[in-house]
Protein backbone atom coordinates (compact mmCIF):
# COMPACT_ATOMS: atom_id res chain seq x y z
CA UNK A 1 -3.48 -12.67 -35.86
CA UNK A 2 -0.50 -10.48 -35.12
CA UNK A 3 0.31 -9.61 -38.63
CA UNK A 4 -3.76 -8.29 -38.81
CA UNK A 5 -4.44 -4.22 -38.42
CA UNK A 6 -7.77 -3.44 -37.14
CA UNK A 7 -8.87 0.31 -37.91
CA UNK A 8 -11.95 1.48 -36.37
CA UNK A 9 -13.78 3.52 -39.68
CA UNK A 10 -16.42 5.61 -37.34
CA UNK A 11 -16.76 6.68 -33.87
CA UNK A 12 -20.44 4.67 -33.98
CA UNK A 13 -19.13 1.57 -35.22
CA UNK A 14 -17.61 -0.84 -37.88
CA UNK A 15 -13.35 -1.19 -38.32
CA UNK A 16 -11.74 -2.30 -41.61
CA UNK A 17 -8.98 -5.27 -41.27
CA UNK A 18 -6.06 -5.50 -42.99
CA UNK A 19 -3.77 -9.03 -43.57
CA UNK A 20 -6.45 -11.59 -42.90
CA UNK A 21 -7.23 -13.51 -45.49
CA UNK A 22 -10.71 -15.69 -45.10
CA UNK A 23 -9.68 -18.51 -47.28
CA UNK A 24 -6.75 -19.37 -44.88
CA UNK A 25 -8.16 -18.73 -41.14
CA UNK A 26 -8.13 -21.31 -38.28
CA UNK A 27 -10.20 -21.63 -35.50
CA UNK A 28 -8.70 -19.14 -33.50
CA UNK A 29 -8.89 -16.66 -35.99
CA UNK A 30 -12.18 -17.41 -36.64
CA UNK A 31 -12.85 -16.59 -32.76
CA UNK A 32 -10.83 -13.23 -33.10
CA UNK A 33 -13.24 -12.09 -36.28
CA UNK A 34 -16.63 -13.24 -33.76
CA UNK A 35 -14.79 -10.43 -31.06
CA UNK A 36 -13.74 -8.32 -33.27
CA UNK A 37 -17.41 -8.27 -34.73
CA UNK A 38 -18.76 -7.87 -30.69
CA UNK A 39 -16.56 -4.34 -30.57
CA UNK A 40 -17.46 -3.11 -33.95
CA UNK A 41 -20.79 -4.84 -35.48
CA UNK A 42 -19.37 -4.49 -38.92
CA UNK A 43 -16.34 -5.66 -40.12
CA UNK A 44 -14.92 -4.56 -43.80
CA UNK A 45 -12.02 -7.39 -45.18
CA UNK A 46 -10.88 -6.26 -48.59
CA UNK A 47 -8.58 -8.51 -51.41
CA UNK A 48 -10.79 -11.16 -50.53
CA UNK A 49 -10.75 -12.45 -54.49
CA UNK A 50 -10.04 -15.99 -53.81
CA UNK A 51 -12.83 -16.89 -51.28
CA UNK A 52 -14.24 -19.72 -52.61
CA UNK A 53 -17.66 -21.11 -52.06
CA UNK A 54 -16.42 -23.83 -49.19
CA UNK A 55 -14.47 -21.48 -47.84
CA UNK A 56 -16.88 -18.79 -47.59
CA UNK A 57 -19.22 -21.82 -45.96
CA UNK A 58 -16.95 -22.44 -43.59
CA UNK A 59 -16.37 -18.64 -42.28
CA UNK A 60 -20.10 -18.57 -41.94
CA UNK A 61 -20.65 -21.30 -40.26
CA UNK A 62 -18.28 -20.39 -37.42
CA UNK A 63 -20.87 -17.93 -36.53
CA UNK A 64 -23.96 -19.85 -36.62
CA UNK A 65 -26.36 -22.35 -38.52
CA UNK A 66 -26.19 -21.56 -42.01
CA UNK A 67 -29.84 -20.39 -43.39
CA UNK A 68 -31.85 -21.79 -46.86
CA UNK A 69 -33.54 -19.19 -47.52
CA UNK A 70 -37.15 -20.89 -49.22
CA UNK A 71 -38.05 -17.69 -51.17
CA UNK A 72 -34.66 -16.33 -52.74
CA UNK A 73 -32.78 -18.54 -55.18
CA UNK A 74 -29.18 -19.53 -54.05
CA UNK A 75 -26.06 -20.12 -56.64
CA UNK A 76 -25.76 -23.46 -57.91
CA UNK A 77 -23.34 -24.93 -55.99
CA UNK A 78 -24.59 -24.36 -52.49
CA UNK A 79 -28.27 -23.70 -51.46
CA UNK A 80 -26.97 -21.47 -48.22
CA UNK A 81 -24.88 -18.43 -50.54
CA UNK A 82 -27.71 -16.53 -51.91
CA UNK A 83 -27.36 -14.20 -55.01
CA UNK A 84 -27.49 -10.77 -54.56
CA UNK A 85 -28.50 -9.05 -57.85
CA UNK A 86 -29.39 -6.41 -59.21
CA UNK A 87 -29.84 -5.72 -62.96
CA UNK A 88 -29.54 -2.69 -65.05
CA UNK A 89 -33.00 -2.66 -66.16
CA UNK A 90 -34.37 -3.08 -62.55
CA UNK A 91 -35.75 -0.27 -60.53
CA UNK A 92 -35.52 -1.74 -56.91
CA UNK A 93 -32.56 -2.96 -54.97
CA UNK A 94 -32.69 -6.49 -53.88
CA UNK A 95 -34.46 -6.63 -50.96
CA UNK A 96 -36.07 -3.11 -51.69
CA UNK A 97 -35.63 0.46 -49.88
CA UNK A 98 -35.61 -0.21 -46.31
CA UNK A 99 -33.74 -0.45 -43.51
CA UNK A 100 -33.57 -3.44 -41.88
CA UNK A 101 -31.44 -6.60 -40.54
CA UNK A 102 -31.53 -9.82 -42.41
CA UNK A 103 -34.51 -12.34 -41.64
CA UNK A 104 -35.32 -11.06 -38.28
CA UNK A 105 -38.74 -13.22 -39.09
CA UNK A 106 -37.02 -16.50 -37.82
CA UNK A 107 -36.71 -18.20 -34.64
CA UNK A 108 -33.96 -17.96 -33.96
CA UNK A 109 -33.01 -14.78 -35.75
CA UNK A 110 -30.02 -14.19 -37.98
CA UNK A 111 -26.54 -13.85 -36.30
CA UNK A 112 -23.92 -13.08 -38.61
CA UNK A 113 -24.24 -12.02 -42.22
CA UNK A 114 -21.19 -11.97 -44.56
CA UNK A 115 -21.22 -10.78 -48.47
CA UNK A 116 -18.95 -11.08 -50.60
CA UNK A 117 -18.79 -8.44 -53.77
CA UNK A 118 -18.26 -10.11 -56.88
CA UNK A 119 -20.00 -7.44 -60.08
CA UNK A 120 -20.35 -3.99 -58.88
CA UNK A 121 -21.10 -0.85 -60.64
CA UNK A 122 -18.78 1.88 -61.62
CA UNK A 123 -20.13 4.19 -58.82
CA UNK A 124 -22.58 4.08 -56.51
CA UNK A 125 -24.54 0.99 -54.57
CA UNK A 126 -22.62 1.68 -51.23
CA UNK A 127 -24.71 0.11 -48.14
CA UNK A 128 -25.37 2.26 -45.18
CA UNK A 129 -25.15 0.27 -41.32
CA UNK A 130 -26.61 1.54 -38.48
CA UNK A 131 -25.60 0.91 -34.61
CA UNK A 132 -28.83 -0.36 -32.72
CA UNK A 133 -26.77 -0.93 -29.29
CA UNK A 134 -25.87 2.91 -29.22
CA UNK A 135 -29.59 3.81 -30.70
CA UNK A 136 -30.41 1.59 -27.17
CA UNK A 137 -27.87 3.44 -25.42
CA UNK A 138 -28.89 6.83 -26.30
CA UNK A 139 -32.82 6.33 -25.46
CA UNK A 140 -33.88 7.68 -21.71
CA UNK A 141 -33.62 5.21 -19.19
CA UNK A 142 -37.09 5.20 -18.82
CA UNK A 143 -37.81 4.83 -22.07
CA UNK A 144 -35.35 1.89 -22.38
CA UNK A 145 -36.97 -0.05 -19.34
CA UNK A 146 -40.76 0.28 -21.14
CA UNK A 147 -39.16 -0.62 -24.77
CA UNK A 148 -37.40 -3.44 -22.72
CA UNK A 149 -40.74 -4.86 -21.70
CA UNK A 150 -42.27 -5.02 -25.48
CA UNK A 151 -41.95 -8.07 -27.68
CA UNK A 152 -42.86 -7.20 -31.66
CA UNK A 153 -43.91 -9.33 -34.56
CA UNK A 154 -41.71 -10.06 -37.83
CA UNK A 155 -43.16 -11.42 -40.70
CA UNK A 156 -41.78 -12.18 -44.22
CA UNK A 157 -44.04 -10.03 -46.40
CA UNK A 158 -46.69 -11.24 -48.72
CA UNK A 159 -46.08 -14.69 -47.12
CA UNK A 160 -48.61 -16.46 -44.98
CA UNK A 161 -47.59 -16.78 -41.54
CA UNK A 162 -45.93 -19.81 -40.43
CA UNK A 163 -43.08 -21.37 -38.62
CA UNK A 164 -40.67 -20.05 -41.45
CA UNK A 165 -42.07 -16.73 -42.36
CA UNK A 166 -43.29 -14.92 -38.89
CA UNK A 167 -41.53 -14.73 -35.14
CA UNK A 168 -41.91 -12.59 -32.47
CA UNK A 169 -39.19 -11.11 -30.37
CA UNK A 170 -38.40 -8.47 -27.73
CA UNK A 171 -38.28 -4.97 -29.25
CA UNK A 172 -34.97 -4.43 -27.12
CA UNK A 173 -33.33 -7.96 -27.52
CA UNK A 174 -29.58 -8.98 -25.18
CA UNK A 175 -27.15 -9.90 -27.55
CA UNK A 176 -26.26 -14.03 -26.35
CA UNK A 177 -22.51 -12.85 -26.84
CA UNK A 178 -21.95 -9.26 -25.66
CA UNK A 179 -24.83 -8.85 -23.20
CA UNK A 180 -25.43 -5.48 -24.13
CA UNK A 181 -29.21 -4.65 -25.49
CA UNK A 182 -30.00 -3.30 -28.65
CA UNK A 183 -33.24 -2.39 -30.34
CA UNK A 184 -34.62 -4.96 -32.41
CA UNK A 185 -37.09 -3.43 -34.44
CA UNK A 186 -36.70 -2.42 -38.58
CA UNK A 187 -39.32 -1.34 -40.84
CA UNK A 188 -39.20 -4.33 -43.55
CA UNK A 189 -40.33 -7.09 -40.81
CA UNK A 190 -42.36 -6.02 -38.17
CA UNK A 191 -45.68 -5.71 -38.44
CA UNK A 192 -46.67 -4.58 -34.90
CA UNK A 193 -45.93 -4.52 -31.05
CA UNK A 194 -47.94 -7.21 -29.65
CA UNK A 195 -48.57 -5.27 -26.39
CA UNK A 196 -50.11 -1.94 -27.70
CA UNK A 197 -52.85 -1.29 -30.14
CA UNK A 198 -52.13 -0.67 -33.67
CA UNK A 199 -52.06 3.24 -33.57
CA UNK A 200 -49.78 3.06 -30.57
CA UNK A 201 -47.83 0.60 -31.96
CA UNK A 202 -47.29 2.38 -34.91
CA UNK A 203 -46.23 5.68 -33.23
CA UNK A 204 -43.62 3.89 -31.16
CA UNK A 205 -42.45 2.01 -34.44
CA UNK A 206 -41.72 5.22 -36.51
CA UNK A 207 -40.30 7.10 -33.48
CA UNK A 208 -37.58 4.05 -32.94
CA UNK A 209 -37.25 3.65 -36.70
CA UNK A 210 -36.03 6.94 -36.95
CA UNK A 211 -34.03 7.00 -33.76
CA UNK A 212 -32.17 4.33 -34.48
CA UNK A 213 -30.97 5.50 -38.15
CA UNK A 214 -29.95 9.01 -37.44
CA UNK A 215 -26.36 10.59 -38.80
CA UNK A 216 -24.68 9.55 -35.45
CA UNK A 217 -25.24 6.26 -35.15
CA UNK A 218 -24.34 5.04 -39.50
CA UNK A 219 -21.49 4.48 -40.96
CA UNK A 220 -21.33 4.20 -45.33
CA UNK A 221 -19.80 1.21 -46.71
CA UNK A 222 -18.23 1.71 -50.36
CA UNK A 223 -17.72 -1.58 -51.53
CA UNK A 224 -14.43 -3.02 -54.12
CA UNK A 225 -14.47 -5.78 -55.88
CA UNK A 226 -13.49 -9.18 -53.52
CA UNK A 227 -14.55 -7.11 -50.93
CA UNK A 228 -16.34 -8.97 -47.51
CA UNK A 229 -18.27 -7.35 -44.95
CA UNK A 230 -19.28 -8.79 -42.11
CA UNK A 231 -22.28 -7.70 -40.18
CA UNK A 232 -23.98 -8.60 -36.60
CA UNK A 233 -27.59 -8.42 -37.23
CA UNK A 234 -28.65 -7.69 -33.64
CA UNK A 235 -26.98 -4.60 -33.18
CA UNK A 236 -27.20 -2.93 -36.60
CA UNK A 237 -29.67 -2.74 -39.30
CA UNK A 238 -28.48 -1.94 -42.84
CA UNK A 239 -29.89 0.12 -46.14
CA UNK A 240 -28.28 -0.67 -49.56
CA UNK A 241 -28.26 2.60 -51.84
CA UNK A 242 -30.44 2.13 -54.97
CA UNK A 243 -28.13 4.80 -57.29
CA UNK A 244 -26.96 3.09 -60.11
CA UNK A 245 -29.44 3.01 -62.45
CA UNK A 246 -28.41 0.64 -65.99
CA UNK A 247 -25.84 -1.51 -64.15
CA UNK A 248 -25.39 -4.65 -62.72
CA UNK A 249 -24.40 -5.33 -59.50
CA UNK A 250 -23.89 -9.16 -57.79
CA UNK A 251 -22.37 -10.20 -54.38
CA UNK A 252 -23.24 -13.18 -52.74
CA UNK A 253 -24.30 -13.67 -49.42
CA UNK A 254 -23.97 -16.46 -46.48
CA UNK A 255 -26.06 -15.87 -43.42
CA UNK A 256 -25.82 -17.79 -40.44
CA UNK A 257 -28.73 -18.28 -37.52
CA UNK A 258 -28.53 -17.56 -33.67
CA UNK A 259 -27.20 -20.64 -32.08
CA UNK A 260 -29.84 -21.43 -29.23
CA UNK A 261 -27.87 -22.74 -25.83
């Protein structure tokens, strides 16, 4: 880890590291990426070309319980790397326009998301992140204390509810690493806040949607090819830019789930 250069790319958050290389790290590198993702939320590792699949298992899985996702088919060789695709002839981005974090309708909720760029277009499909710990930060204290008090519901949409596709957590959830709260709340998921009716709810819900993603608190991810990015999903939420019209684009993408105790 001595030979590594960390270089914060924004004053709200994420750092791009140089000399690491993914396929080779140890246990106690592993454990300097998980604080080095607790300072910065989003961490960009470039020349990443010979990641394999195991090995890109095995970085994810230092974070968390790798997640199957039952909807969303997987490559081949491993049911826990999803595809990422998007082809020319489609008009919506894979997962469509919205910000949001990555399966926030599980219990427990995603951790640790890392994607890996393997087909990208000759310009455009950069992915926006957003800092929900300063979006916390930067709300009144009153206004923090009530939020802190509200639990909301996440559902997987056009899915029935179930154990799988529906959970409900606090709108302002404490990170189980950091301890620092961030709001928890992202307009692909949630469906309401249990405590307040559904005009209320909604009010709230657009307010902190758009608090949460303004200028100050993004930073814009242009991706290269072997490129990995690694992203805490309870402090940011993320947007992937739909502005490549008539080209392909693939990364693939290992996810791992809050570890509970």
């Amino acid at each position: 880890m001595n030979d590594w250069t960390v270089t914060p790319l924004a004053a709200s958050l994420g750092a791009r590291i140089d000399g690491v290389r993914l396929a080779e790290t140890d246990d106690a590198e592993l454990g300097a990426l998980q604080d080095l993702l607790n300072e910065h939320h989003v961490l960009v590792v470039s020349g990443q070309d010979e990641l394999s699949v195991a090995d890109h298992l095995r970085v994810g899985e230092s974070f968390g319980d790798l997640y199957v996702h039952p909807f969303i088919d997987a490559i081949p060789e491993h049911p826990a790397i999803l595809q990422v695709i998007k082809e020319p002839d489609d008009t919506e981005t894979f997962g469509g326009e919205l910000w949001h974090c990555d399966l926030s309708f599980t219990s427990p909720p995603a951790a640790v998301s890392i994607l890996h760029a393997c087909e990208l277009p000759p310009i455009g499909g950069d992915t926006l992140f957003a800092n929900t710990a300063l979006a916390f930060d930067w709300l009144s204290p009153r206004l923090q204390a009530w939020v802190s008090e509200l639990t909301a519901t996440h559902v997987y949409p056009e899915r029935e509810e179930g154990p799988s596709t529906a959970a409900t957590h606090p709108v302002a959830r404490i990170h189980p690493r950091s301890g620092r709260r961030a709001l928890f709340v992202n307009p692909a998921f949630v469906t309401r806040i249990v405590e307040l009716e559904r005009e209320e709810s909604d009010t709230l819900l657009s307010f902190l949607y758009a608090h949460q993603t303004q200028p100050e608190f993004q930073i814009r991810i242009r991706w290269e090819i072997g490129q990995v990015v690694l992203w805490d999903n309870r402090t940011t939420v993320h947007y992937a830019m739909n502005d490549y019209p008539g080209h392909r684009r693939r990364l693939q993408r290992v996810t791992a789930l809050e570890r509970r105790g």
